[in-house]
N, C-alpha and C. Protein backbone atom coordinates (compact mmCIF):
# COMPACT_ATOMS: atom_id res chain seq x y z
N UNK A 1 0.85 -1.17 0.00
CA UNK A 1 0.00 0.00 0.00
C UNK A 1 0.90 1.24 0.00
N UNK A 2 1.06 2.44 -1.20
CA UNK A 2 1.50 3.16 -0.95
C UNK A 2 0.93 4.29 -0.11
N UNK A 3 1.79 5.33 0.05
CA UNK A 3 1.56 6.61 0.94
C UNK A 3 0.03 7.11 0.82
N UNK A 4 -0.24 7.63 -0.49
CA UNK A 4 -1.46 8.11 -0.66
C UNK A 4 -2.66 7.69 -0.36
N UNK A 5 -2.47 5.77 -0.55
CA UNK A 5 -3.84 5.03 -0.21
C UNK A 5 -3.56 4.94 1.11
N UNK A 6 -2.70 5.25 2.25
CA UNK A 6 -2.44 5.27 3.20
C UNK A 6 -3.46 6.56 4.21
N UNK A 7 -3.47 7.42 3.41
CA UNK A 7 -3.77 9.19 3.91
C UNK A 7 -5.18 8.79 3.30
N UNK A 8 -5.57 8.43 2.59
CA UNK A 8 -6.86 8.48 1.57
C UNK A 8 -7.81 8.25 2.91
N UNK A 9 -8.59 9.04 3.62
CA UNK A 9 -10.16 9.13 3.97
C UNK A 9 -11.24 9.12 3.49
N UNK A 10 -12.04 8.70 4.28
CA UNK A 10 -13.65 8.59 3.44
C UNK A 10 -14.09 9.90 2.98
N UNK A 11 -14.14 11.08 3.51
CA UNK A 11 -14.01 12.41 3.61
C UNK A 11 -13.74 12.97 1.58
N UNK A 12 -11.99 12.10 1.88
CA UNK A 12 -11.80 12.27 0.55
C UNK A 12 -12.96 12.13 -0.74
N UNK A 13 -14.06 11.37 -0.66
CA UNK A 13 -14.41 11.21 -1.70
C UNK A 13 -15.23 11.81 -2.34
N UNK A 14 -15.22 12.61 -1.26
CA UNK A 14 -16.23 14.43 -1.99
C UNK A 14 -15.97 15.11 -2.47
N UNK A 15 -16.61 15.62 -3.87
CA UNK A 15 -16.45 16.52 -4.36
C UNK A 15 -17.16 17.56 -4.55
N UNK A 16 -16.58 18.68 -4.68
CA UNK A 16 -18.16 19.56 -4.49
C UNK A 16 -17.66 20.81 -5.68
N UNK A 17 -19.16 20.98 -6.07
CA UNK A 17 -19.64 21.93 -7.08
C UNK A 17 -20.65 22.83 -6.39
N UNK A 18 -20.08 24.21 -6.50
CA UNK A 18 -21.14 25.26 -5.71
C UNK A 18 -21.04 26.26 -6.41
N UNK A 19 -21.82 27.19 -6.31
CA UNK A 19 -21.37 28.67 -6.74
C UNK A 19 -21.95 28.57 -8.49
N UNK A 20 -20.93 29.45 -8.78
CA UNK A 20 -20.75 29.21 -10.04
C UNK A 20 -19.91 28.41 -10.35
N UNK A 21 -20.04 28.01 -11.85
CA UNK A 21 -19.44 26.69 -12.51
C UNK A 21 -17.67 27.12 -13.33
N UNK A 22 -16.98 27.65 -12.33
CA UNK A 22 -16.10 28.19 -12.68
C UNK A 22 -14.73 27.31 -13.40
N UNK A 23 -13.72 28.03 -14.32
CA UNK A 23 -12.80 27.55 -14.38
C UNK A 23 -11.79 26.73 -13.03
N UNK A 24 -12.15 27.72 -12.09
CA UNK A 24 -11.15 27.05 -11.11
C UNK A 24 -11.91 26.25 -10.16
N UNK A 25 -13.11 25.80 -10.21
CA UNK A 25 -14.23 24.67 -9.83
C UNK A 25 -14.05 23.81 -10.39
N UNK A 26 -13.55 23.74 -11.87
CA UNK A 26 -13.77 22.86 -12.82
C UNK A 26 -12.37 21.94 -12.37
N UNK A 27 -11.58 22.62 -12.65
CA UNK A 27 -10.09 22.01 -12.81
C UNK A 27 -9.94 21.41 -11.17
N UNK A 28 -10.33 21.94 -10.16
CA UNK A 28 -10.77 21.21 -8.80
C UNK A 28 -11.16 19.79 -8.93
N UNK A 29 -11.85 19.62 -9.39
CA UNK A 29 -12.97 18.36 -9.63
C UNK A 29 -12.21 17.90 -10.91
N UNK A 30 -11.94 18.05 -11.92
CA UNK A 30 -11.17 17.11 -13.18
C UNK A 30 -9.78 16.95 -12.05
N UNK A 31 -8.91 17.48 -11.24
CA UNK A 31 -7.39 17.22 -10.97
C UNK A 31 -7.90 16.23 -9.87
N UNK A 32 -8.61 16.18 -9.49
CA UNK A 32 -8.76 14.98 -7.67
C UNK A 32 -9.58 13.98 -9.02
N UNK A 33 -10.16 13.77 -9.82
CA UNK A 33 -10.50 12.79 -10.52
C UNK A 33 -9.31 12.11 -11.12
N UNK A 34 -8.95 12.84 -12.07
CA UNK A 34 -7.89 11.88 -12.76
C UNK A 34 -6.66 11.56 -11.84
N UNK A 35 -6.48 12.54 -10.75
CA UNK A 35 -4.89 11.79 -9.70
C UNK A 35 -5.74 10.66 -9.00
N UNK A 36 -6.95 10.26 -8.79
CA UNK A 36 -7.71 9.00 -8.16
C UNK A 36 -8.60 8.57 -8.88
N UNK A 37 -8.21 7.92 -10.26
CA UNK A 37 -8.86 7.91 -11.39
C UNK A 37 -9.84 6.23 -10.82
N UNK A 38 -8.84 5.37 -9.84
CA UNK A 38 -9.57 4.25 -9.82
C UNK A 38 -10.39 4.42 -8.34
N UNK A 39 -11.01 5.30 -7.54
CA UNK A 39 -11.28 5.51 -6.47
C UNK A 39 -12.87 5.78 -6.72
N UNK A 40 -13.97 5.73 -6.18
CA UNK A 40 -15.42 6.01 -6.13
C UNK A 40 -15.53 7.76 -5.32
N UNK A 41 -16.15 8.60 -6.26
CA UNK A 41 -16.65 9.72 -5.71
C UNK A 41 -17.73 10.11 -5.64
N UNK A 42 -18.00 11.46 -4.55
CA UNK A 42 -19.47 12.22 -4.46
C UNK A 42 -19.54 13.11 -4.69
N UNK A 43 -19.83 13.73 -6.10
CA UNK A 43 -20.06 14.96 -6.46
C UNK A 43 -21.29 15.79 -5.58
N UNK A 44 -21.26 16.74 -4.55
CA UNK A 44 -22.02 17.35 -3.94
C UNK A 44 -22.01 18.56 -5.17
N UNK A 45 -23.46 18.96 -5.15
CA UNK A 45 -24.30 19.79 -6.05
C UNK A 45 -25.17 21.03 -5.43
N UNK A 46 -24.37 21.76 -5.32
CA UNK A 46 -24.95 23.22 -5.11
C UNK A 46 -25.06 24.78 -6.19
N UNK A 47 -25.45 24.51 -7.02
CA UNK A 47 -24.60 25.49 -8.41
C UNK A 47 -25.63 26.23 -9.13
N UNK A 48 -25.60 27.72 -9.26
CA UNK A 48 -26.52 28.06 -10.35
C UNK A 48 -25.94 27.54 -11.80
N UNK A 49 -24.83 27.22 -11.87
CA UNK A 49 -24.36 26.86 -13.31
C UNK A 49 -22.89 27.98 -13.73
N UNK A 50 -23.41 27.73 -14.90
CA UNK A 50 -21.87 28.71 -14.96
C UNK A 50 -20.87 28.33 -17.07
N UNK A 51 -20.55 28.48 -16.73
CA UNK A 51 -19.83 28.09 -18.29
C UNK A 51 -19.99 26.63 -18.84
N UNK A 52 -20.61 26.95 -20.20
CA UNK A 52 -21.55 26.00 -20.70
C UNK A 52 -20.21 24.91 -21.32
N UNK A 53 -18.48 25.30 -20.87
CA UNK A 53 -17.79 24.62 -21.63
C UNK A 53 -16.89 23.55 -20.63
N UNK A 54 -17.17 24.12 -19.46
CA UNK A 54 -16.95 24.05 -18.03
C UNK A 54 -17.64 22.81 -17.84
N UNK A 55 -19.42 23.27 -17.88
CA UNK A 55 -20.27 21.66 -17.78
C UNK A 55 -20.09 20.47 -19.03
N UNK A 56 -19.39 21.03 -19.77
CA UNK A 56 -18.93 19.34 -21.01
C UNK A 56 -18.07 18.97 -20.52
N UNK A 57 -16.86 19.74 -19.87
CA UNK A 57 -15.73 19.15 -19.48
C UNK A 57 -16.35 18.14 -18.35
N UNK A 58 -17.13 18.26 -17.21
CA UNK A 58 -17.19 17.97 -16.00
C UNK A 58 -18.41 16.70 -16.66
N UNK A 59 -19.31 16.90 -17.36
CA UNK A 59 -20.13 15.62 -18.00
C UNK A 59 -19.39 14.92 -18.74
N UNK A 60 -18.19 15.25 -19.34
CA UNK A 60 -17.46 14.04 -20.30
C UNK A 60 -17.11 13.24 -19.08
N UNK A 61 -15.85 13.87 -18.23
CA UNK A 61 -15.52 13.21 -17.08
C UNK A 61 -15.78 12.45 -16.18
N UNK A 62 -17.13 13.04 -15.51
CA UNK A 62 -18.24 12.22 -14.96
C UNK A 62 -18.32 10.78 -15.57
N UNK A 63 -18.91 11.05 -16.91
CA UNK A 63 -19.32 9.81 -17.48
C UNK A 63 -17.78 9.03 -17.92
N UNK A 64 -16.62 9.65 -18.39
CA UNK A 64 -15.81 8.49 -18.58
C UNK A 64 -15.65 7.44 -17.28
N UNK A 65 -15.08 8.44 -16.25
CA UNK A 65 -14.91 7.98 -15.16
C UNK A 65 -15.58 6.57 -14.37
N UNK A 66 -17.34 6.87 -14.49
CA UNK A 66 -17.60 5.67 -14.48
C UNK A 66 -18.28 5.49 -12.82
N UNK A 67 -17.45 6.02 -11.66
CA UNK A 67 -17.72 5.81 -10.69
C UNK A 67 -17.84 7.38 -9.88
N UNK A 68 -18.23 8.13 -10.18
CA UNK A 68 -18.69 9.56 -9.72
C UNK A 68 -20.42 9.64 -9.57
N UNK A 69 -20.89 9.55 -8.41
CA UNK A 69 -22.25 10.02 -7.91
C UNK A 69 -22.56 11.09 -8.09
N UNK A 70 -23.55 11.46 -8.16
CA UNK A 70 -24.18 12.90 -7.64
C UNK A 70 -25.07 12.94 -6.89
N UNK A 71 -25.15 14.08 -6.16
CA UNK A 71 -26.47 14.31 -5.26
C UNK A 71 -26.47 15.75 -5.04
N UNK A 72 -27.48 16.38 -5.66
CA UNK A 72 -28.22 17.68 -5.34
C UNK A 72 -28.83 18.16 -3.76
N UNK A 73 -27.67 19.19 -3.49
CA UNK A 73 -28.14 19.50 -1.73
C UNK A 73 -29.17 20.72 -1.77
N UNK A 74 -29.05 21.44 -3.20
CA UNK A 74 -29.85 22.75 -3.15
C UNK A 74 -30.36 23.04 -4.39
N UNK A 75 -29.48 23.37 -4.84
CA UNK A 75 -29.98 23.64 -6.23
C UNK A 75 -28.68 23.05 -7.55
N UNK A 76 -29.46 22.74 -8.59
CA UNK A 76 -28.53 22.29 -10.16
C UNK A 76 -29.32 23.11 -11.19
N UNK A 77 -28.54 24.21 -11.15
CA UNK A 77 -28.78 25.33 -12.59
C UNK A 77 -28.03 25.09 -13.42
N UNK A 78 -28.71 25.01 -15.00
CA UNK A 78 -28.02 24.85 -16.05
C UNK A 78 -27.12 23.84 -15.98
N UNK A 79 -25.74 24.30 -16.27
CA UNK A 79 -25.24 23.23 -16.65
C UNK A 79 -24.54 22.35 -15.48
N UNK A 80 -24.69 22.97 -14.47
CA UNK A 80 -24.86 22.32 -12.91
C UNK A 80 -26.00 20.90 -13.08
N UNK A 81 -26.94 21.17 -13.61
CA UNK A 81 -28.17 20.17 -13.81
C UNK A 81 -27.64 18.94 -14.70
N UNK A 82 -26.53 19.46 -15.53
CA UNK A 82 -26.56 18.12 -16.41
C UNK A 82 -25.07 17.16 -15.89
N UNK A 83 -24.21 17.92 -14.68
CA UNK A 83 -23.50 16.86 -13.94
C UNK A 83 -24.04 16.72 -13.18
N UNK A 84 -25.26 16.79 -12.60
CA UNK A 84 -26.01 16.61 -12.05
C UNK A 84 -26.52 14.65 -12.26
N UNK A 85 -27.21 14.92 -13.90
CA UNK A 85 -27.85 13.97 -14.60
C UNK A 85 -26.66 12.99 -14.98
N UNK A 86 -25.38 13.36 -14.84
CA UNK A 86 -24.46 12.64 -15.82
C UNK A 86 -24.00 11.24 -14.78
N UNK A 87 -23.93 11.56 -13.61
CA UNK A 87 -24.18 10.46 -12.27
C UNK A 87 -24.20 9.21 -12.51
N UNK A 88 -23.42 8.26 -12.07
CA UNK A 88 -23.59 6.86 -11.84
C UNK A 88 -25.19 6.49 -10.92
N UNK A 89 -24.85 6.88 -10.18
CA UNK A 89 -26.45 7.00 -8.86
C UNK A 89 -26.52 8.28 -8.45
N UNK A 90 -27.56 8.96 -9.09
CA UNK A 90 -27.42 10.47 -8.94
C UNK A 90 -29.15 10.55 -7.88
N UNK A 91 -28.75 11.40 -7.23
CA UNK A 91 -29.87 11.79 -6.06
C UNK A 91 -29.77 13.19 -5.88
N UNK A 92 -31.13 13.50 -5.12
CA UNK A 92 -31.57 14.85 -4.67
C UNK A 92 -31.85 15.00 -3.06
N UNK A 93 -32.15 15.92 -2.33
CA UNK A 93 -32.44 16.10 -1.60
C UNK A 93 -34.20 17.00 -1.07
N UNK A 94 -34.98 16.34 -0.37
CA UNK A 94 -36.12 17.15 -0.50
C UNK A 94 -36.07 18.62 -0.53
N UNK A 95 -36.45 19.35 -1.32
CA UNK A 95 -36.40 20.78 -1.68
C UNK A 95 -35.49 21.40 -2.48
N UNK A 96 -35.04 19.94 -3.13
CA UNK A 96 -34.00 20.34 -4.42
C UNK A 96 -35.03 20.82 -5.91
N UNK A 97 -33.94 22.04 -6.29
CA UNK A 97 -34.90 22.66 -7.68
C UNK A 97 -33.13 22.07 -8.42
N UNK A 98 -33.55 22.44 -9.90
CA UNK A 98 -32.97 22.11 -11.10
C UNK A 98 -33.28 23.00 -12.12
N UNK A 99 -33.22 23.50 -12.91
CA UNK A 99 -32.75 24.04 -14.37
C UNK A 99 -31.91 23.53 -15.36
N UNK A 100 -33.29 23.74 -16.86
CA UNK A 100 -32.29 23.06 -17.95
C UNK A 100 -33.08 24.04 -18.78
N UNK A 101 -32.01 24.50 -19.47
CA UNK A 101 -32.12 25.64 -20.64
C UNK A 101 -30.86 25.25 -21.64
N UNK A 102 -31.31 25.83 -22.69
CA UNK A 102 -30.28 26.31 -24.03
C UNK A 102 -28.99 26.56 -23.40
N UNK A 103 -27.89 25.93 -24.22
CA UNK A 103 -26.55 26.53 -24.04
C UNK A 103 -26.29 28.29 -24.08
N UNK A 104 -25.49 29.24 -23.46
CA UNK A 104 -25.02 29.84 -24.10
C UNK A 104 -23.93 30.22 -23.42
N UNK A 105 -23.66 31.44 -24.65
CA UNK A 105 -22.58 32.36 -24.88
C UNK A 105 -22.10 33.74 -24.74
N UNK A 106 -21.18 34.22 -23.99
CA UNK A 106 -21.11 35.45 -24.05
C UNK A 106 -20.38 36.29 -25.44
N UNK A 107 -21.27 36.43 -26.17
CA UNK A 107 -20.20 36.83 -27.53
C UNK A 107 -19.54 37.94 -27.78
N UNK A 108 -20.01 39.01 -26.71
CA UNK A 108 -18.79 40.30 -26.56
C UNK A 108 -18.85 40.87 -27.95
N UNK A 109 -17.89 41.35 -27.86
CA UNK A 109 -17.41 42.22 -29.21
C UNK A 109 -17.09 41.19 -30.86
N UNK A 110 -18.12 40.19 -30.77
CA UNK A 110 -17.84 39.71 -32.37
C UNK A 110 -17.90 40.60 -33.31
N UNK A 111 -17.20 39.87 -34.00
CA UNK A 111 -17.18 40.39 -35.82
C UNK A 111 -18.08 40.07 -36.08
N UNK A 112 -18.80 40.24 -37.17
CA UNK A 112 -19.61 40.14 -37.67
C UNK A 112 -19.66 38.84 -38.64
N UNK A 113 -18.24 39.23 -39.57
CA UNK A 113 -18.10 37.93 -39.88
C UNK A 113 -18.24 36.26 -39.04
N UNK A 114 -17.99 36.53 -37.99
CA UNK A 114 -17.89 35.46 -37.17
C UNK A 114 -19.31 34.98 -36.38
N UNK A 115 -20.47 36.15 -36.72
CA UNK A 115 -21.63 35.93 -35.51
C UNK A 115 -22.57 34.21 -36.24
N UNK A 116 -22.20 34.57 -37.65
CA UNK A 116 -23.40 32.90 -37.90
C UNK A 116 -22.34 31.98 -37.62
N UNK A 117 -20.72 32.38 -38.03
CA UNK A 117 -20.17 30.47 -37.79
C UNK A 117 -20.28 30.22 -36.24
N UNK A 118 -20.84 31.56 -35.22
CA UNK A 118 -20.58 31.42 -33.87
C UNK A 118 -22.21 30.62 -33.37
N UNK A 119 -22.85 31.33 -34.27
CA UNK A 119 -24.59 30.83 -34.28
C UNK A 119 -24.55 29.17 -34.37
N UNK A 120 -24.03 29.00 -35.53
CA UNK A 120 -23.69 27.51 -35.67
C UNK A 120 -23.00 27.01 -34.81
N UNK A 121 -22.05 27.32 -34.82
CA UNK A 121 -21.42 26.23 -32.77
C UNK A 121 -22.22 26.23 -31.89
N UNK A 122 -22.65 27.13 -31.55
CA UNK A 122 -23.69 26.78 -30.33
C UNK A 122 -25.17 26.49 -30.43
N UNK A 123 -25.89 26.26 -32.26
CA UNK A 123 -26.49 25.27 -32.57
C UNK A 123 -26.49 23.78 -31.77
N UNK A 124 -24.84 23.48 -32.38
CA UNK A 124 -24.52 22.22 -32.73
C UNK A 124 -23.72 22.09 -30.96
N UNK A 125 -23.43 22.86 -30.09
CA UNK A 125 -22.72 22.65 -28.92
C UNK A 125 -24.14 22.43 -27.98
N UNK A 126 -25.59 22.96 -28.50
CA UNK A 126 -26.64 22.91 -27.65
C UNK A 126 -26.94 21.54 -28.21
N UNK A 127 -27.35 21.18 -29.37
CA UNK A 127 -27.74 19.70 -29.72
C UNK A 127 -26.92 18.76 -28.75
N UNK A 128 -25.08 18.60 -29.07
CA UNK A 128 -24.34 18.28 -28.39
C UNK A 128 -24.78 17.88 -26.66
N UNK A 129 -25.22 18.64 -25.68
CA UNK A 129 -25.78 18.83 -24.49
C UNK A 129 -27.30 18.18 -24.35
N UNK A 130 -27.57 18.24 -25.34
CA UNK A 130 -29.23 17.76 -25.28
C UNK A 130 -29.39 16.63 -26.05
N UNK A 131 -28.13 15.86 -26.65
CA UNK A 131 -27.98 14.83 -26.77
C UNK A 131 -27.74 13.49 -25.67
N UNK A 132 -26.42 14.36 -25.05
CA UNK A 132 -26.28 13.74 -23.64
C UNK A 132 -27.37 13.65 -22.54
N UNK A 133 -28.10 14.81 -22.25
CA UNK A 133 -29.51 14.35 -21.39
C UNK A 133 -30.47 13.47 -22.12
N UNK A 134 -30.84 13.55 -23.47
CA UNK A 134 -31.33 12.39 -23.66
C UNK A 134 -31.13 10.85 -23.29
N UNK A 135 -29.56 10.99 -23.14
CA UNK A 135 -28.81 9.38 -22.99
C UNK A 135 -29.08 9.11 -21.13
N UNK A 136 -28.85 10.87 -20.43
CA UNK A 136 -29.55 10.16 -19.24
C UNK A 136 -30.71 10.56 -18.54
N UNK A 137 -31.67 11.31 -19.61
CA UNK A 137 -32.69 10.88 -18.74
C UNK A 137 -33.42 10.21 -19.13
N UNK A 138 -33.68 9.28 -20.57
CA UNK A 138 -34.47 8.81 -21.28
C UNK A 138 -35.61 9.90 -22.25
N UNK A 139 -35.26 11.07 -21.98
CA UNK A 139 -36.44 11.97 -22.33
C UNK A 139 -35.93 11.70 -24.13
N UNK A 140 -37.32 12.32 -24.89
CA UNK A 140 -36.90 12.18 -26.12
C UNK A 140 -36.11 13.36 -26.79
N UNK A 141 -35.53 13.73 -27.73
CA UNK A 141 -34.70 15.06 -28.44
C UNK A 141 -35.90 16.23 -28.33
N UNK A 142 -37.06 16.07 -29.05
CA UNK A 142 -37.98 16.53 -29.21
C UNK A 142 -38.53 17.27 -27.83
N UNK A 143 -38.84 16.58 -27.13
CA UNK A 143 -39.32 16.95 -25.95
C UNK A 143 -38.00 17.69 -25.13
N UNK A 144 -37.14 17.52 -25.28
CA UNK A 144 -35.37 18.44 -24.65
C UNK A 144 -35.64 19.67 -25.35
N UNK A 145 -35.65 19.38 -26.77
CA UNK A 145 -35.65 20.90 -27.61
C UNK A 145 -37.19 21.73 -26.67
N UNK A 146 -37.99 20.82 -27.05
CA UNK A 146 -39.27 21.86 -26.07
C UNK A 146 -39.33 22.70 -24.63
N UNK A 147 -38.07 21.55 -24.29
CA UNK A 147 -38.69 22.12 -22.42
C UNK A 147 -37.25 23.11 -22.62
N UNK A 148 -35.89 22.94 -23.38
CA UNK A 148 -34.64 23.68 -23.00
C UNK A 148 -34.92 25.45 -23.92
N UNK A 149 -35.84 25.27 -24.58
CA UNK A 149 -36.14 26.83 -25.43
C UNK A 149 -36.16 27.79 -24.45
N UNK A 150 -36.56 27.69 -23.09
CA UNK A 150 -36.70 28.50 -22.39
C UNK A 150 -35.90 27.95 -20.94
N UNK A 151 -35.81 28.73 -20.00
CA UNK A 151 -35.50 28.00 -18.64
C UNK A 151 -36.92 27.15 -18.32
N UNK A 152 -36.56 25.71 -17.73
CA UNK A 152 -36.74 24.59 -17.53
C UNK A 152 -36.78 24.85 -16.21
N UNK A 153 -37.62 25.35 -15.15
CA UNK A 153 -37.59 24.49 -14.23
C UNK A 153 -38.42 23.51 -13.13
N UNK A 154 -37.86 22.51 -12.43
CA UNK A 154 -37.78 21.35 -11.91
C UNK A 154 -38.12 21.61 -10.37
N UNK A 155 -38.79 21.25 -9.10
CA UNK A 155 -39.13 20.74 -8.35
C UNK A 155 -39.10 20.22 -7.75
N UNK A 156 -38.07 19.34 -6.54
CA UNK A 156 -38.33 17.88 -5.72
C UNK A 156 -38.40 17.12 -6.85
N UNK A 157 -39.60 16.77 -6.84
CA UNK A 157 -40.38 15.54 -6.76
C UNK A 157 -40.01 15.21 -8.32
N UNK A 158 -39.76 16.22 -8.90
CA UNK A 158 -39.58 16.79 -10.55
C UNK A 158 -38.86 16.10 -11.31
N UNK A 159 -37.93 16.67 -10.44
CA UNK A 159 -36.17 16.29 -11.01
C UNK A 159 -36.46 14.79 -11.11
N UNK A 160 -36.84 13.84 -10.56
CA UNK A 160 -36.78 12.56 -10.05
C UNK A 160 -37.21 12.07 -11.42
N UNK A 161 -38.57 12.44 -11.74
CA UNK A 161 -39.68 12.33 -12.61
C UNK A 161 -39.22 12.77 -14.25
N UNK A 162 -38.17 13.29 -13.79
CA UNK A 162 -37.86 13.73 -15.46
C UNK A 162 -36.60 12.79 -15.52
N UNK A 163 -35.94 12.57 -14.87
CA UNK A 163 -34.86 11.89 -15.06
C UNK A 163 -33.07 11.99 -14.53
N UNK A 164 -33.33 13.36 -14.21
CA UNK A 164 -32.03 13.89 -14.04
C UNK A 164 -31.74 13.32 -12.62
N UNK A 165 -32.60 12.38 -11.79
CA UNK A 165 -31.66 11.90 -10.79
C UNK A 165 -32.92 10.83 -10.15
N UNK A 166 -32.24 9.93 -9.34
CA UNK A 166 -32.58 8.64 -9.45
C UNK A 166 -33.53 8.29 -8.14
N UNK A 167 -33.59 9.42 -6.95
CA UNK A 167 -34.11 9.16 -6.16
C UNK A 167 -33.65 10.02 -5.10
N UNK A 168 -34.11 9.85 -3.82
CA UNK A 168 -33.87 10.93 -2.72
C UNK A 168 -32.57 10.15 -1.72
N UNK A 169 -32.08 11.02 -1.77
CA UNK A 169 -30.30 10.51 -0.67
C UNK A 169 -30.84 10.26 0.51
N UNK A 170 -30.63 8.93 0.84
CA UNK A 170 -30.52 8.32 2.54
C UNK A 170 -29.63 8.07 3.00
N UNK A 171 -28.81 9.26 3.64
CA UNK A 171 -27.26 9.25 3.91
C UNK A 171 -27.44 7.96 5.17
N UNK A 172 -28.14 7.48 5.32
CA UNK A 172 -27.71 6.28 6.06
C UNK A 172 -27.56 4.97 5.57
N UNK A 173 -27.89 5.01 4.35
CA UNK A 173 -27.80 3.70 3.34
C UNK A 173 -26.53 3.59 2.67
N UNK A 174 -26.23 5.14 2.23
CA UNK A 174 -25.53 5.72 0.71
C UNK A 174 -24.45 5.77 1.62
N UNK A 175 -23.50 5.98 2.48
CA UNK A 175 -22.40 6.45 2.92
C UNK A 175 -21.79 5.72 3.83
C-alpha cells in the first residue's frame, strides 16, 4: 500500500460543485479525478451553473470515469443540472430545484463575420448537451428541444420524474 492510499479518507471522496461553474471549480474536480482515477466519488451539487464549456468538461468526465455520484443539496442550474444527470447514482435532496435551458454564450465584441459560424457552434454545442440528457434521462430530443427553449424548471419531486436523478439521498444507506 503506498503513501497516498495510506492518507486516503472517506471524507476524501467528496467533491463539491457550488457557486458558479467556474474555471477554477472545474479544474478542482477534473485534478482529484484523474490523480484518483480508480477511487469512487461524491459529487455534492450546489450550483446556479456557470460556463456552458466548463459543464462538457465535468459531464465528459463524470461519465468516462464511471464511478462519480451525484447528489443535489440545493440547487442544479443549467449546466450544474446536467453533472447533475451525468451520475452513476445520482440523487436529490427534499427541496432540491434544477434548471435546464439552451446553451449559451457570451459573444462580446464579435465580428460580424464570425456571428453565424458562432450561431452555428452553439447550434450544434446545444444539440451536443441535449444529446447527452437524452442518454440520461431517457427523455426524447424533441421533448429536450421543447422544455430547454426556455428556462426549464424542476421541483423535488420533478427532477426525479424527469430523469435527471434517481431518487432521494438516505445518507444512512448511501455512505
Amino acid at each position: 500500500m503506498n503513501v497516498s492510499e495510506q492518507e486516503w479518507k472517506p471524507e476524501d471522496r467528496y467533491l463539491y460543485l457550488s457557486g458558479e461553474l467556474s474555471d477554477e471549480q472545474t479544474q478542482a474536480v477534473v485534478s482529484r479525478l484523474l490523480m484518483h482515477w480508480e477511487r469512487e466519488f461524491l459529487l455534492i451539487i450546489n450550483s446556479d451553473g456557470g460556463s456552458s464549456f466548463n459543464a462538457l468538461c465535468l459531464v465528459n468526465l463524470i461519465r468516462q470515469h464511471g464511478k462519480v455520484d451525484t447528489l443535489c443539496v440545493g440547487v442544479a442550474m443549467s449546466g450544474a443540472a446536467d453533472c447533475l444527470a451525468a451520475g452513476r447514482r445520482r440523487w436529490i435532496v427534499p427541496g432540491s430545484i434544477a434548471m435546464l435551458h439552451q446553451v449559451s454564450w457570451e459573444l462580446g465584441r464579435e465580428f460580424a463575420a464570425n456571428l453565424v459560424r458562432n450561431a452555428h457552434f452553439l447550434d450544434r454545442l446545444n444539440a451536443l448537451m441535449a444529446d447527452k440528457l437524452c442518454e440520461f434521462t431517457g427523455k426524447t430530443r424533441d421533448q429536450l428541444d421543447r422544455d430547454m427553449a426556455t428556462d426549464f424548471y424542476l421541483f423535488d419531486r420533478e427532477i426525479i420524474d424527469y430523469g435527471l436523478a434517481d431518487g432521494y439521498w438516505n445518507p444512512a444507506e448511501l455512505l
